[in-house]
Protein backbone atom coordinates (compact mmCIF):
# COMPACT_ATOMS: atom_id res chain seq x y z
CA UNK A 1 -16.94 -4.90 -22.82
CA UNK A 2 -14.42 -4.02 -25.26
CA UNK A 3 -12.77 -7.02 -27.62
CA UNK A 4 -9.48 -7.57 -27.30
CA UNK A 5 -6.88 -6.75 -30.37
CA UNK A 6 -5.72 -10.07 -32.38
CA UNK A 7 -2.20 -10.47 -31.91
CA UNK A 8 1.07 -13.28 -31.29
CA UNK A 9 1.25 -14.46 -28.35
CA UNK A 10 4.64 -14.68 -29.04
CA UNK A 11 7.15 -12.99 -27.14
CA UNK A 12 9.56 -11.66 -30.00
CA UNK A 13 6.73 -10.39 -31.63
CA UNK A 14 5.24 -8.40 -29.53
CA UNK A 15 7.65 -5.98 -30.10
CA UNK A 16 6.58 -5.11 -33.44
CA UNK A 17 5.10 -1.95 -34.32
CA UNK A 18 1.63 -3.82 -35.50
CA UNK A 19 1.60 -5.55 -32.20
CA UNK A 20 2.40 -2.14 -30.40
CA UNK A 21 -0.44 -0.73 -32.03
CA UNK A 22 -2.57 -3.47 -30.89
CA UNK A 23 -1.66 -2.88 -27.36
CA UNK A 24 -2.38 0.81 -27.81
CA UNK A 25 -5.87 0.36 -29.21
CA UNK A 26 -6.21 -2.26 -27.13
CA UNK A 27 -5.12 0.00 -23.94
CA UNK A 28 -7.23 2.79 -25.38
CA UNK A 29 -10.50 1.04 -25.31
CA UNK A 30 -10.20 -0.34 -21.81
CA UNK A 31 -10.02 3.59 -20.13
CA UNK A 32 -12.90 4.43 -22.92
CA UNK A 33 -15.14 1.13 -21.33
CA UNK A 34 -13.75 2.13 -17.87
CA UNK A 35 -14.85 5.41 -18.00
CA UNK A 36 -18.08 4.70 -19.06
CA UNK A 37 -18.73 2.10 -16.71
CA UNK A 38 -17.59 4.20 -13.42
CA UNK A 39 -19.77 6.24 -11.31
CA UNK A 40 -19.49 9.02 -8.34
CA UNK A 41 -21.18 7.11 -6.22
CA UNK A 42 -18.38 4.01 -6.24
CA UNK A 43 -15.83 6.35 -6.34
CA UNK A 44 -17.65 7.88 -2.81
CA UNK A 45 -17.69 4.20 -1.58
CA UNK A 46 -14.32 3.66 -2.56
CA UNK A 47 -12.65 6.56 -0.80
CA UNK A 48 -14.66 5.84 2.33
CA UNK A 49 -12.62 2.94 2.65
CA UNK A 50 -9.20 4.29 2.10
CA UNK A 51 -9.48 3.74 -1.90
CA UNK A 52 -7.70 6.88 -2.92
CA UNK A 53 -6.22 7.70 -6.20
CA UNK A 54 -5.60 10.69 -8.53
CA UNK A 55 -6.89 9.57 -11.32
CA UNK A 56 -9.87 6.73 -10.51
CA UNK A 57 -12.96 5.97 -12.89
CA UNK A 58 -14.99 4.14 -9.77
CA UNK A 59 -15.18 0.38 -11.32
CA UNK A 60 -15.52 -2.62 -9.18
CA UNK A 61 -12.87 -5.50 -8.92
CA UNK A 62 -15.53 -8.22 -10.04
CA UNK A 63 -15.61 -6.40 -13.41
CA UNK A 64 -11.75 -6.06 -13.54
CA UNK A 65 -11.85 -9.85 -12.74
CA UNK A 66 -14.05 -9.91 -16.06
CA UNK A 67 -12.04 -8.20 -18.34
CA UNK A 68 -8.59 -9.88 -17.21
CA UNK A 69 -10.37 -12.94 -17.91
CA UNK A 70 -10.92 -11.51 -21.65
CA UNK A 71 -7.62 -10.38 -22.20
CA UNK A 72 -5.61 -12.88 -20.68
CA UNK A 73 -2.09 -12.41 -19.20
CA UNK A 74 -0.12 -10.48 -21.69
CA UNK A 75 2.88 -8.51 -19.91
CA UNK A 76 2.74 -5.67 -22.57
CA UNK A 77 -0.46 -5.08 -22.24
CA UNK A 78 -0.18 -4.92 -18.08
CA UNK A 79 2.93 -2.07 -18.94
CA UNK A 80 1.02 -0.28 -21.12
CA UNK A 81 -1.91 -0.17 -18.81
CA UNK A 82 0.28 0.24 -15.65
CA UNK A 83 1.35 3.45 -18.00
CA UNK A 84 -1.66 5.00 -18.39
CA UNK A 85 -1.87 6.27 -14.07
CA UNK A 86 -5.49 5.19 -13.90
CA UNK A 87 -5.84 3.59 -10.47
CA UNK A 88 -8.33 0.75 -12.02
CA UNK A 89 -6.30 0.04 -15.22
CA UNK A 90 -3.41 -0.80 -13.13
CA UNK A 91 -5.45 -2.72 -11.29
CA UNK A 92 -5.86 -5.01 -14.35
CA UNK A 93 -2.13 -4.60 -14.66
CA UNK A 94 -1.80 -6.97 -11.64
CA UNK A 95 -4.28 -9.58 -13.05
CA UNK A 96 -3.00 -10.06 -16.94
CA UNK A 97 0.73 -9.57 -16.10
CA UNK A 98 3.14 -12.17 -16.48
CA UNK A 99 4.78 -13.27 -13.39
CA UNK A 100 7.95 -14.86 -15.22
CA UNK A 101 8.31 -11.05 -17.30
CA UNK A 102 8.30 -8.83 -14.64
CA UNK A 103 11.51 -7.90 -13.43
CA UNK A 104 12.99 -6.82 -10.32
CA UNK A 105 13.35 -3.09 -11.40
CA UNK A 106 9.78 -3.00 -12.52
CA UNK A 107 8.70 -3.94 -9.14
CA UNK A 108 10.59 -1.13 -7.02
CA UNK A 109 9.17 1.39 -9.75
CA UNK A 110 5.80 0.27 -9.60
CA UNK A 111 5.55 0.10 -5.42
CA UNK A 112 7.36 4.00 -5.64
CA UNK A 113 4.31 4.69 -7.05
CA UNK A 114 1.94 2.82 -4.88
CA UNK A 115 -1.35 5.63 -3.57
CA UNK A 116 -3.26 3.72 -1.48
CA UNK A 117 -3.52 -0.19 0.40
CA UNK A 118 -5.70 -1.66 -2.37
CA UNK A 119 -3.16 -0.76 -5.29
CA UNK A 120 -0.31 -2.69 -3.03
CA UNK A 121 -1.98 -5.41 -2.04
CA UNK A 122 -3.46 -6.56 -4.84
CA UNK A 123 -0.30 -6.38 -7.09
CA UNK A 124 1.24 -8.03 -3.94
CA UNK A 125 -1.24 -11.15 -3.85
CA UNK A 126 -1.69 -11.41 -7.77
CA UNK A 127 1.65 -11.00 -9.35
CA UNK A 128 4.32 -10.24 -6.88
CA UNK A 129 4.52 -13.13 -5.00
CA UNK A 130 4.56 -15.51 -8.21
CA UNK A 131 7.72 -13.73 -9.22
CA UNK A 132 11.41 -15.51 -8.41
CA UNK A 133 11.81 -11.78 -6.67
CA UNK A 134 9.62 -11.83 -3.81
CA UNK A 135 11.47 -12.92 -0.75
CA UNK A 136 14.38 -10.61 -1.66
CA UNK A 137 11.93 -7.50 -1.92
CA UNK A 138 9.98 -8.80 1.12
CA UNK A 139 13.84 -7.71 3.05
CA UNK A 140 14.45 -4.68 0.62
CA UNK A 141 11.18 -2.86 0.75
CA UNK A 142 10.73 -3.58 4.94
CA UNK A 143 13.94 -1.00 5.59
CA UNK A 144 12.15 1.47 3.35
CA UNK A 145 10.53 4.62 5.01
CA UNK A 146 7.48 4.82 2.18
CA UNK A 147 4.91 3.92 3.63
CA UNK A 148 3.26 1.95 1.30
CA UNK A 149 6.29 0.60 0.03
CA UNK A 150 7.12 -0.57 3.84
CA UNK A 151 3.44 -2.11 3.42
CA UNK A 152 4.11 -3.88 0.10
CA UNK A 153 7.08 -5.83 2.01
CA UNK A 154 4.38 -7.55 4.93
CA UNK A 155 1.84 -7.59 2.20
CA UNK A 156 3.95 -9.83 0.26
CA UNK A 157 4.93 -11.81 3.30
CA UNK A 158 1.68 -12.34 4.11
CA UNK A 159 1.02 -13.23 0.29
CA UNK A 160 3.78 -16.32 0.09
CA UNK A 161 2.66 -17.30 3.72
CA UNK A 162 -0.66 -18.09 2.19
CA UNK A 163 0.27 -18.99 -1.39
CA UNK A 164 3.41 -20.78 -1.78
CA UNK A 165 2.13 -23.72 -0.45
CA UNK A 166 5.67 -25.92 -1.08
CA UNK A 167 7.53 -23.92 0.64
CA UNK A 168 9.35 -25.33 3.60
CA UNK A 169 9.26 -23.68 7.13
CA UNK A 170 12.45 -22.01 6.80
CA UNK A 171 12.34 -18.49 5.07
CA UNK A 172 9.26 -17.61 6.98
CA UNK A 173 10.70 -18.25 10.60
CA UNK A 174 13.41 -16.29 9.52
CA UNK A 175 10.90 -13.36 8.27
CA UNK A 176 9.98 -13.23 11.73
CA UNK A 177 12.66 -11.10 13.16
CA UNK A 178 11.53 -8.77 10.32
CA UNK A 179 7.72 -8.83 11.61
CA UNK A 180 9.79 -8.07 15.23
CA UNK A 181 11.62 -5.09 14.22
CA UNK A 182 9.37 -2.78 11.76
CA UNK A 183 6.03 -3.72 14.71
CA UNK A 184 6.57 -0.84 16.10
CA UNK A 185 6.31 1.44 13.06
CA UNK A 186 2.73 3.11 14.14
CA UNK A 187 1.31 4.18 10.83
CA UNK A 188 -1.51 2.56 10.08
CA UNK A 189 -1.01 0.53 7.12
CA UNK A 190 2.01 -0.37 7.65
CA UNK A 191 1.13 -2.00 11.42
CA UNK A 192 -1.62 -3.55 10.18
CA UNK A 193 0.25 -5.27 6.87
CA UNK A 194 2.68 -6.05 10.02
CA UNK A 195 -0.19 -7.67 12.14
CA UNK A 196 -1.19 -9.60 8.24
CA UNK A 197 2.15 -11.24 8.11
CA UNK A 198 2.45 -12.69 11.36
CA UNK A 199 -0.86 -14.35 11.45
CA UNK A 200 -0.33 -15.38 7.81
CA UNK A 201 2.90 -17.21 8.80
CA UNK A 202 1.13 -19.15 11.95
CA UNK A 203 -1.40 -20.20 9.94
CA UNK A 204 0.64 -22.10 8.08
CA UNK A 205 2.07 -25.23 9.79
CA UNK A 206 1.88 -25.86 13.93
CA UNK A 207 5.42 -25.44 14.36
CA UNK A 208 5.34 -22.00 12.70
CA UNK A 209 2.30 -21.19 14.74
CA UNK A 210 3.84 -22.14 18.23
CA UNK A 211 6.70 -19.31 16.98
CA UNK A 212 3.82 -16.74 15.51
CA UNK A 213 2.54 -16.91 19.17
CA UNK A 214 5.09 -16.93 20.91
CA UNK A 215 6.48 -13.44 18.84
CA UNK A 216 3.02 -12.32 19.18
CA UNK A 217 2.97 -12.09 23.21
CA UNK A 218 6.22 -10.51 23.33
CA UNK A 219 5.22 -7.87 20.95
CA UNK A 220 1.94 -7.64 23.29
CA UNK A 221 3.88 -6.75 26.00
CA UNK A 222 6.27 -4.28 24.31
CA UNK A 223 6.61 -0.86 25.09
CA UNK A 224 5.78 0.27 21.37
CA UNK A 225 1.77 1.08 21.46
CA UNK A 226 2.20 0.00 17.98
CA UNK A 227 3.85 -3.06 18.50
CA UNK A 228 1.41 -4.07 21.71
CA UNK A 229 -1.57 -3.69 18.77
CA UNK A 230 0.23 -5.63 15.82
CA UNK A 231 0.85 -8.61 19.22
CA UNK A 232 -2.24 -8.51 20.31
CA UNK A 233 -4.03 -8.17 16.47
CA UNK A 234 -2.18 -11.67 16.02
CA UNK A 235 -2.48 -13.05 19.06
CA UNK A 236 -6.41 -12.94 18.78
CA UNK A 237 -6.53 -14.58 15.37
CA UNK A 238 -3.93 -17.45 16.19
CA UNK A 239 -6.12 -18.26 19.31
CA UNK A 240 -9.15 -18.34 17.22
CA UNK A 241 -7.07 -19.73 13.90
CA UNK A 242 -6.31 -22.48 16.73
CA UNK A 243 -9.23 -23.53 18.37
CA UNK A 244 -11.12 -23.76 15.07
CA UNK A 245 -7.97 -26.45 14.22
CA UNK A 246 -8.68 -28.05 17.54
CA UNK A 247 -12.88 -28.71 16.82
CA UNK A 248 -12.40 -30.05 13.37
CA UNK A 249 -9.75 -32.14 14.97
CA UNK A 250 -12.63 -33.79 17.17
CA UNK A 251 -15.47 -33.74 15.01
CA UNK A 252 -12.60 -35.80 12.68
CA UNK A 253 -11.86 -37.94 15.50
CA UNK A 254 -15.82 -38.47 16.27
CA UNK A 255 -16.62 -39.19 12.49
CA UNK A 256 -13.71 -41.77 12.48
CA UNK A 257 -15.46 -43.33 15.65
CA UNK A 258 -18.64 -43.23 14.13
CA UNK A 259 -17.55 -45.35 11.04
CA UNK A 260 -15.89 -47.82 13.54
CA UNK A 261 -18.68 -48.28 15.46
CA UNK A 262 -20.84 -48.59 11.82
CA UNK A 263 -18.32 -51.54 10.64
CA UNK A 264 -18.42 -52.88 13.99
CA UNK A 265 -21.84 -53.01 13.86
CA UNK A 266 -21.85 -54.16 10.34
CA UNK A 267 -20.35 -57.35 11.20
């Protein structure tokens, strides 16, 4: 595993040409470690499951997990590997970014260039939806025709539905009348980031899953074949998502009993 370059951690200089030339020899020995490290045969299991890029080494995610956790987050680091068009370096991009660096603009260039579901989600669930600009590209990037920039939009709903925990109720009922409208786009990635969102959003509190249902069975009965999919995607998952809340409700309920009865007993 290569060893990262010493250099500031602070911001102003970073932009130094001795820090720049860390980055580069720092950016130069993660493709040379990559390379090394990936294989035909991952690259085969890869594109059987819709991992697609032009230029891909074949490296798993746990080892990209590894060498994130070596570098740290360092946002000129994630450009300069972003930069490079290796599928796998800018899968790193996504884990050693800085959420509070990246900007707007770099978001909308970065999902133009999005090849394939694994690319867009992950930059979605990593970095995106730390970043003060999510909810307004969650509305920006659903009216797009790309389709894995439309993708990127339900990815990232899905992404604050399940990691912005403080977030009130609001902004995701109102996200629903996006899930409503793009359901009935049929491509594939797109309907099923779609499907993501919706159950994402009623898993989140009981009043938001009464309204995640209740979208879901009128989407089940649409005319769209698309849309009747993405309903009845969610619908199965919020019935399970539900019933599973209902049992630990009464195994609760018969533990509290239990350590009733126990004191009861007790005295």
């Amino acid at each position: 595993m290569p060893m990262p370059a010493k250099r500031s951690t602070a911001r102003t200089a970073r932009s130094t040409p001795t820090a720049r030339r860390a980055i580069t020899g720092d950016v130069r020995a993660i493709l040379a470690d990559l390379e090394r490290r990936g294989t035909a045969k991952d690259r085969a299991g890869m594109a059987r499951y819709g991992i697609v890029s032009d230029r891909i080494f074949g490296v798993s995610v746990a080892y990209l997990h590894r060498l994130a956790k070596r570098y740290g987050r360092d946002h000129d680091l994630a450009m300069a590997l972003w930069d490079s068009g290796w599928y796998e370096a800018r899968m790193l991009a996504a884990f050693v970014d800085e959420p509070e660096c990246v900007t707007a603009a770099q978001m909308d260039r970065q999902a133009r260039a999005f090849d394939n579901w694994a690319i867009c989600d992950t930059l979605c669930m990593h970095l995106y939806d730390r970043t003060p600009h999510a909810w307004r590209k969650v509305e920006s990037w659903s009216r797009r025709r790309e389709e894995f920039v439309k993708r990127a939009a339900f990815a990232l709903l899905a992404s604050l539905a399940r990691h912005d925990r403080a977030a009130p109720d609001a902004p995701f009922r109102r996200a629903l009348a996006l899930v409503e409208r793009e359901a009935g786009d049929p491509r594939n990635f797109v309907k099923k980031a779609v499907s993501w969102a919706l159950r994402a959003i009623g898993r989140r509190s009981a009043a938001l899953h009464t309204s995640a249902t209740a979208l879901a069975k009128k989407l089940a009965a649409a005319d769209s074949p698309a849309a009747r999919w993405v309903g009845r995607d969610a619908l199965r998952d919020l019935a399970r998502f539900a019933a599973r809340r209902r049992a630990k409700g009464k195994a609760r309920t018969r533990a509290d009993a239990a350590k009733v009865s126990e004191t009861e007993f007790a005295r």
